[in-house]
Protein backbone atom coordinates (compact mmCIF):
# COMPACT_ATOMS: atom_id res chain seq x y z
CA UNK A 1 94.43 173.88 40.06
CA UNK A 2 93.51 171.84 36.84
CA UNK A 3 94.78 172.86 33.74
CA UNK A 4 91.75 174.17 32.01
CA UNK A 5 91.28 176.49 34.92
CA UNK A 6 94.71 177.66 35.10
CA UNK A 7 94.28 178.43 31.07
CA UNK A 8 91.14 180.21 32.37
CA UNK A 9 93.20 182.48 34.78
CA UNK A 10 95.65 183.89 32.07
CA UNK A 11 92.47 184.65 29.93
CA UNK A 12 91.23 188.34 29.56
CA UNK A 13 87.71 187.33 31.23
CA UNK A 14 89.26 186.60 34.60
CA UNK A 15 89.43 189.18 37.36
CA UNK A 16 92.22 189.27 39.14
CA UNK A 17 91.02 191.45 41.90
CA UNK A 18 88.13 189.03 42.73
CA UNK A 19 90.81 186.08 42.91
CA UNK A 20 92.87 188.61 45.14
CA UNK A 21 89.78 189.80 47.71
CA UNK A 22 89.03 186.04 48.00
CA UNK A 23 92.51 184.96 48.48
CA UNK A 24 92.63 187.66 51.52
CA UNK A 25 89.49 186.29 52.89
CA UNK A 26 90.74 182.44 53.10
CA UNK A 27 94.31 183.76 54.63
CA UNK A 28 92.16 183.84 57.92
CA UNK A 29 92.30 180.64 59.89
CA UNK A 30 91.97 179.17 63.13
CA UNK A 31 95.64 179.58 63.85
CA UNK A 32 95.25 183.42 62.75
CA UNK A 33 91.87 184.36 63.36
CA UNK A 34 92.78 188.10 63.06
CA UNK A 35 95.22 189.59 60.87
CA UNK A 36 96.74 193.28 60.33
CA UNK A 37 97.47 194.39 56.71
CA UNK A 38 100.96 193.61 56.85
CA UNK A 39 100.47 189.65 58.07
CA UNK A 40 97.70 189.31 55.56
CA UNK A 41 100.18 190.66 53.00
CA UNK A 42 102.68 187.68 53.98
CA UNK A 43 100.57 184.70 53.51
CA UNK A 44 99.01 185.85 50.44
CA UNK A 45 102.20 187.09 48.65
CA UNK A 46 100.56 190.73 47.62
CA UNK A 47 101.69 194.04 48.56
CA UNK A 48 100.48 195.85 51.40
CA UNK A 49 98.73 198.59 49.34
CA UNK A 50 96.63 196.15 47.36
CA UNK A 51 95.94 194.23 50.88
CA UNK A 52 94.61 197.45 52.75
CA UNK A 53 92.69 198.19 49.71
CA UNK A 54 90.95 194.96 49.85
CA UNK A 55 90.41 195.10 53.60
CA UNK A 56 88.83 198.72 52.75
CA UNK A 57 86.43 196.79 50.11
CA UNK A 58 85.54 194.02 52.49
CA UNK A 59 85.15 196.02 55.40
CA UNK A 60 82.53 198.41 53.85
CA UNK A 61 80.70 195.34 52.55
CA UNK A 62 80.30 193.95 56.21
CA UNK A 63 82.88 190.95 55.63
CA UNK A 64 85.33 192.10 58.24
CA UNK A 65 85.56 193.84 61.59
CA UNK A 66 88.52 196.40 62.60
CA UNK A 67 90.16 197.97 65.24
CA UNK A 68 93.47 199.36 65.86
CA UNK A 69 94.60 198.18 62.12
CA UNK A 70 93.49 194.63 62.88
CA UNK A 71 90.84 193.00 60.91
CA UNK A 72 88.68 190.01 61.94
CA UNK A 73 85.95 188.25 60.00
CA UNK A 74 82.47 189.00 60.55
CA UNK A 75 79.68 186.61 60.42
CA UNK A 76 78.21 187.69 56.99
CA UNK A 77 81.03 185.51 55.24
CA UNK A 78 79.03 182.63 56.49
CA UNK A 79 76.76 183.75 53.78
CA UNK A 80 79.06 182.44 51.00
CA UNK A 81 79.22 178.82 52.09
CA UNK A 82 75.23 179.15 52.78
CA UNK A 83 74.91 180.28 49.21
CA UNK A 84 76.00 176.75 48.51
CA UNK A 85 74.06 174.78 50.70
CA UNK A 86 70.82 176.82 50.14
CA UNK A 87 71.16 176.09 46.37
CA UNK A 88 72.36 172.54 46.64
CA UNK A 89 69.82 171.32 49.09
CA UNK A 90 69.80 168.08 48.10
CA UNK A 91 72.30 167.48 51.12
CA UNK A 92 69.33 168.02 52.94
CA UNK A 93 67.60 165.52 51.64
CA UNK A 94 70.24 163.07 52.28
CA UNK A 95 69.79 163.65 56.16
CA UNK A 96 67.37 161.76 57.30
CA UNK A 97 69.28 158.66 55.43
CA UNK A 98 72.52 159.04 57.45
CA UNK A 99 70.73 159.66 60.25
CA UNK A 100 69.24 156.36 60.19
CA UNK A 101 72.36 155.21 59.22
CA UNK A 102 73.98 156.78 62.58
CA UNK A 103 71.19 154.83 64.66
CA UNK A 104 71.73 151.87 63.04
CA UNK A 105 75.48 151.51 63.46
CA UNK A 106 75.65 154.25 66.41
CA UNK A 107 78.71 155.79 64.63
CA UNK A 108 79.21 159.46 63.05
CA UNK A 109 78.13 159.57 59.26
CA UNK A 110 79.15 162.53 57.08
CA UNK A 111 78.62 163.80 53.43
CA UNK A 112 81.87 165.23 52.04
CA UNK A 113 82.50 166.60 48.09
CA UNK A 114 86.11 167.20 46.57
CA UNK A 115 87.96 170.59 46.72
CA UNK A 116 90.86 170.35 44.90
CA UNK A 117 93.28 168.52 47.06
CA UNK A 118 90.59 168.44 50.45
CA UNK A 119 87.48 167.68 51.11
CA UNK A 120 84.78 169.79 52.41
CA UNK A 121 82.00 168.33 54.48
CA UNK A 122 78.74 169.64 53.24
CA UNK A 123 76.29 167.05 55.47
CA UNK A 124 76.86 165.45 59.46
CA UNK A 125 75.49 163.55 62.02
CA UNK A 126 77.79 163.05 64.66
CA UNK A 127 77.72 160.71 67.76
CA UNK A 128 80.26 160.81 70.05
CA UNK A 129 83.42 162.93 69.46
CA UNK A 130 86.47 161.22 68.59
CA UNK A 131 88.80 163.54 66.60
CA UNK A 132 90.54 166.20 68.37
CA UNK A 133 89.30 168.58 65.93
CA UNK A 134 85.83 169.43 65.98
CA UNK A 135 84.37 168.54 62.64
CA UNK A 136 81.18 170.76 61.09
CA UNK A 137 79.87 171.37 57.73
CA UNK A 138 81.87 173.64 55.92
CA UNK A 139 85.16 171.68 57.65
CA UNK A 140 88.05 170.58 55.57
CA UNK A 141 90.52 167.78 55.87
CA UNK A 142 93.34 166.40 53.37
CA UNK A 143 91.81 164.14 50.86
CA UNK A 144 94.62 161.64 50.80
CA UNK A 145 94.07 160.91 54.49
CA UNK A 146 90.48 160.35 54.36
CA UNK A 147 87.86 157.77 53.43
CA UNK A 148 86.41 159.90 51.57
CA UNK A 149 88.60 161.66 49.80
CA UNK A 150 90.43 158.67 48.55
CA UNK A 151 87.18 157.25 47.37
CA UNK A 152 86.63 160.56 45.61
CA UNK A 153 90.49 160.87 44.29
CA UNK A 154 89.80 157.06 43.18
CA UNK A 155 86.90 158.25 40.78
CA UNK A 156 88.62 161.48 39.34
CA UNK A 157 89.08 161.35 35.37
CA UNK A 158 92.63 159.68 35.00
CA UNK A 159 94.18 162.78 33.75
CA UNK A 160 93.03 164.59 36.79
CA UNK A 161 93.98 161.61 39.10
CA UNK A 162 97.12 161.20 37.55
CA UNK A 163 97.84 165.34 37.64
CA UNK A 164 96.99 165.33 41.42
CA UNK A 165 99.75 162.45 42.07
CA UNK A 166 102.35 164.36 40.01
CA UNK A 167 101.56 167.09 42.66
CA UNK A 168 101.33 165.34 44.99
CA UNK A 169 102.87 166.63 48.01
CA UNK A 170 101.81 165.31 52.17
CA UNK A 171 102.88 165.87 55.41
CA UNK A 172 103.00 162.26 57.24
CA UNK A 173 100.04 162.80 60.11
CA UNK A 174 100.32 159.37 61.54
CA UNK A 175 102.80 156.51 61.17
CA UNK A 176 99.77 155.12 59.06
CA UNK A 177 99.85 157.68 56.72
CA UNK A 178 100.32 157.00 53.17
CA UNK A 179 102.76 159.97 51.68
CA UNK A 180 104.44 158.03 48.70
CA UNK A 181 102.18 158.90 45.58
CA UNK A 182 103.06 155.25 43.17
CA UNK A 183 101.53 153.78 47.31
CA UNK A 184 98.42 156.70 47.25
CA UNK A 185 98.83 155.15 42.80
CA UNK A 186 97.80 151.59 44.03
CA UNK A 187 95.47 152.08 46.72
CA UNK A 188 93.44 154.35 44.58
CA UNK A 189 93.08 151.57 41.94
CA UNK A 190 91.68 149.29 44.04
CA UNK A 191 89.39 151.42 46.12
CA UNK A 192 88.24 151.90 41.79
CA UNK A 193 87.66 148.31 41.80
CA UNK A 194 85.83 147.72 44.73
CA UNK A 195 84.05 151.08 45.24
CA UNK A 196 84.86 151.84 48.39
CA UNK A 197 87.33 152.91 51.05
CA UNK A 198 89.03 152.38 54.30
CA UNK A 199 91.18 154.46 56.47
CA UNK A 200 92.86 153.30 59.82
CA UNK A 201 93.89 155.61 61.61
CA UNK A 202 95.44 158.13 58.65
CA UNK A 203 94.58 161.26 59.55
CA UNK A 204 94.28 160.75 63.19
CA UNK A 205 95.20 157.88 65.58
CA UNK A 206 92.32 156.73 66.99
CA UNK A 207 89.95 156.82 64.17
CA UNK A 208 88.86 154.51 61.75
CA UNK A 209 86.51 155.51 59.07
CA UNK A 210 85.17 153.77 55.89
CA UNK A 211 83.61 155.25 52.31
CA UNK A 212 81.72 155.12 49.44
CA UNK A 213 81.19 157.55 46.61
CA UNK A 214 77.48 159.17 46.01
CA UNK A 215 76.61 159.05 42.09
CA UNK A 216 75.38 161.93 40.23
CA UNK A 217 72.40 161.27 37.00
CA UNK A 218 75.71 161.45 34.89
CA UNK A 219 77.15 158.12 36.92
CA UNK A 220 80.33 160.09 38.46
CA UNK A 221 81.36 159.86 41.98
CA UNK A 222 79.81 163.45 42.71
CA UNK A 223 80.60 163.37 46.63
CA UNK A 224 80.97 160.18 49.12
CA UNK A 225 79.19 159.13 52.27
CA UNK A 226 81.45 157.82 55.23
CA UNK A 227 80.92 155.87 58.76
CA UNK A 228 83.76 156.85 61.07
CA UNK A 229 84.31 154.86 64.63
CA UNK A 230 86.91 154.78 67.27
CA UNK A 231 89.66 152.43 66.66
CA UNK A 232 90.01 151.43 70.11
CA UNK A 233 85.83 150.34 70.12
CA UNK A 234 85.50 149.11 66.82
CA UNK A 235 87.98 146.84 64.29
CA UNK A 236 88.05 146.97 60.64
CA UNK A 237 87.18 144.00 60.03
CA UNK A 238 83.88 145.08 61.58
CA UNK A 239 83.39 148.05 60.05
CA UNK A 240 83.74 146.27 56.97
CA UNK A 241 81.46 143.17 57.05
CA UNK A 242 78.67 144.93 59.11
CA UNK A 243 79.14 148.87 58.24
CA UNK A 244 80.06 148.90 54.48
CA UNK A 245 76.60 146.77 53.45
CA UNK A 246 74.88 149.76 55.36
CA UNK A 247 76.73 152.35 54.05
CA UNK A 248 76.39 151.46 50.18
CA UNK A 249 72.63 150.91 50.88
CA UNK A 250 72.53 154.60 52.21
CA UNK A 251 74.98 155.54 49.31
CA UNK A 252 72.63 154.05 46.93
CA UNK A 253 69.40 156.07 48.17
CA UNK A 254 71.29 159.18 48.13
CA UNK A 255 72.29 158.87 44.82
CA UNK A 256 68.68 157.94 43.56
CA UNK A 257 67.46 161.58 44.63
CA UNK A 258 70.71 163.20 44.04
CA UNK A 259 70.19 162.01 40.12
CA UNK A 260 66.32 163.16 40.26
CA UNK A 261 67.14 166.54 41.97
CA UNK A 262 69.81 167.27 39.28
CA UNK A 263 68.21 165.93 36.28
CA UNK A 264 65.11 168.10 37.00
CA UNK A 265 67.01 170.87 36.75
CA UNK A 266 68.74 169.23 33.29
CA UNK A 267 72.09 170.02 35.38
């Protein structure tokens, strides 16, 4: 969490109870789609009373399902992340661009913005599937093991950047993997220089991908734009001299409407 925000938690305007009900809600995962009071009370750390309070809350609100003490998410939380989209439906807008950028290049194009330490995809247009996840808007992935997060990480104030890689803290998810922060240090100064990134095969063998950030009408990297490929079908050097002239074209096009969608709402 950055600093401001953690000053913002300890202040008397923050509700702790909405932090804890949201908490509660993200403790559900694929790995445990449905949780009873007491396993919901070990990964979030809070007692069991304040848990079964919150499943109470959430359950009369429509946000979870249960039966025999076991609680499972309903589809109304899909609501939240639709808030989002809905309201920042200028991802929308950037569709038909990556899709022409998918039928130029005939490789999967997504839109991705910065969470924190991940990065949540908010627009895709996939081809063929070459990850063994299945990725969707709303998906998450480590930012230091992505294109696009490093691109994103690479544009962060330097006091943020530099608080991240004090932090910094990665499990090593291919032998390409970059876990040393003063490595993550370097390779984020020159994806700054040259405004864009690569990863081979970091976050899964198998798959290449290569990014470049999205500008917002104040000039900051506001999300980033990627073209990912299987390794096997497609080098890097490709990828680089015929993808990445492609990619910062779409880049650039996104970012002209991004900056007149914001800046007519003087956001």
């Amino acid at each position: 969490m950055k600093k401001e925000r953690k000053d913002f938690a300890e202040s008397r305007d923050f509700i702790k109870s909405l932090e804890k009900g949201l908490t509660v809600l993200k403790a559900f995962s694929a790995e445990q789609p449905i949780l009873s009071v007491s396993e919901a009370a070990d990964l979030t750390g809070y007692s069991r009373p304040t848990v079964r309070r919150i499943f109470i809350t959430l359950h009369t609100l429509g946000y979870v399902n249960e039966k025999n003490g076991r609680y499972v998410l309903t589809a109304r939380v899909l609501s939240l992340g639709y808030s989002y989209l809905s309201s920042q439906n200028i991802w929308n807008v950037a569709m038909p661009y990556i899709e022409e950028l998918v039928k130029q290049t005939q490789e999967s194009s997504s839109i991705s913005v910065l969470d924190y330490d991940e990065v949540v995809y908010v627009a895709r247009v996939p081809t063929e599937r070459i990850m063994t996840i299945s990725l969707n808007v709303g998906s998450r992935l480590p930012a230091y093991a992505t294109s696009m997060g490093k691109v994103l990480l690479a544009y962060l104030p330097e006091t943020e950047k530099e608080a991240y890689l004090n932090h910094f803290s990665a499990e090593k998810l291919t032998p390409n993997t970059k876990i040393d922060p003063d490595e993550l240090r370097k390779e984020l100064n020159v994806i700054k220089e040259q405004g864009w990134s690569f990863a081979n095969e970091e976050l899964e063998e198998g798959v290449r991908s290569i990014a470049v950030p999205i500008y917002n009408n104040r000039n900051e990297a506001y999300a980033a734009v990627n073209c990912s490929a299987n390794a096997s079908r497609v080098s890097g050097k490709h990828m680089k001299e015929k993808y990445l002239p492609l990619l910062k074209s779409t880049a650039n096009r996104i970012s002209q409407d991004l900056t007149a969608y914001q800046s007519s709402f003087n956001l």
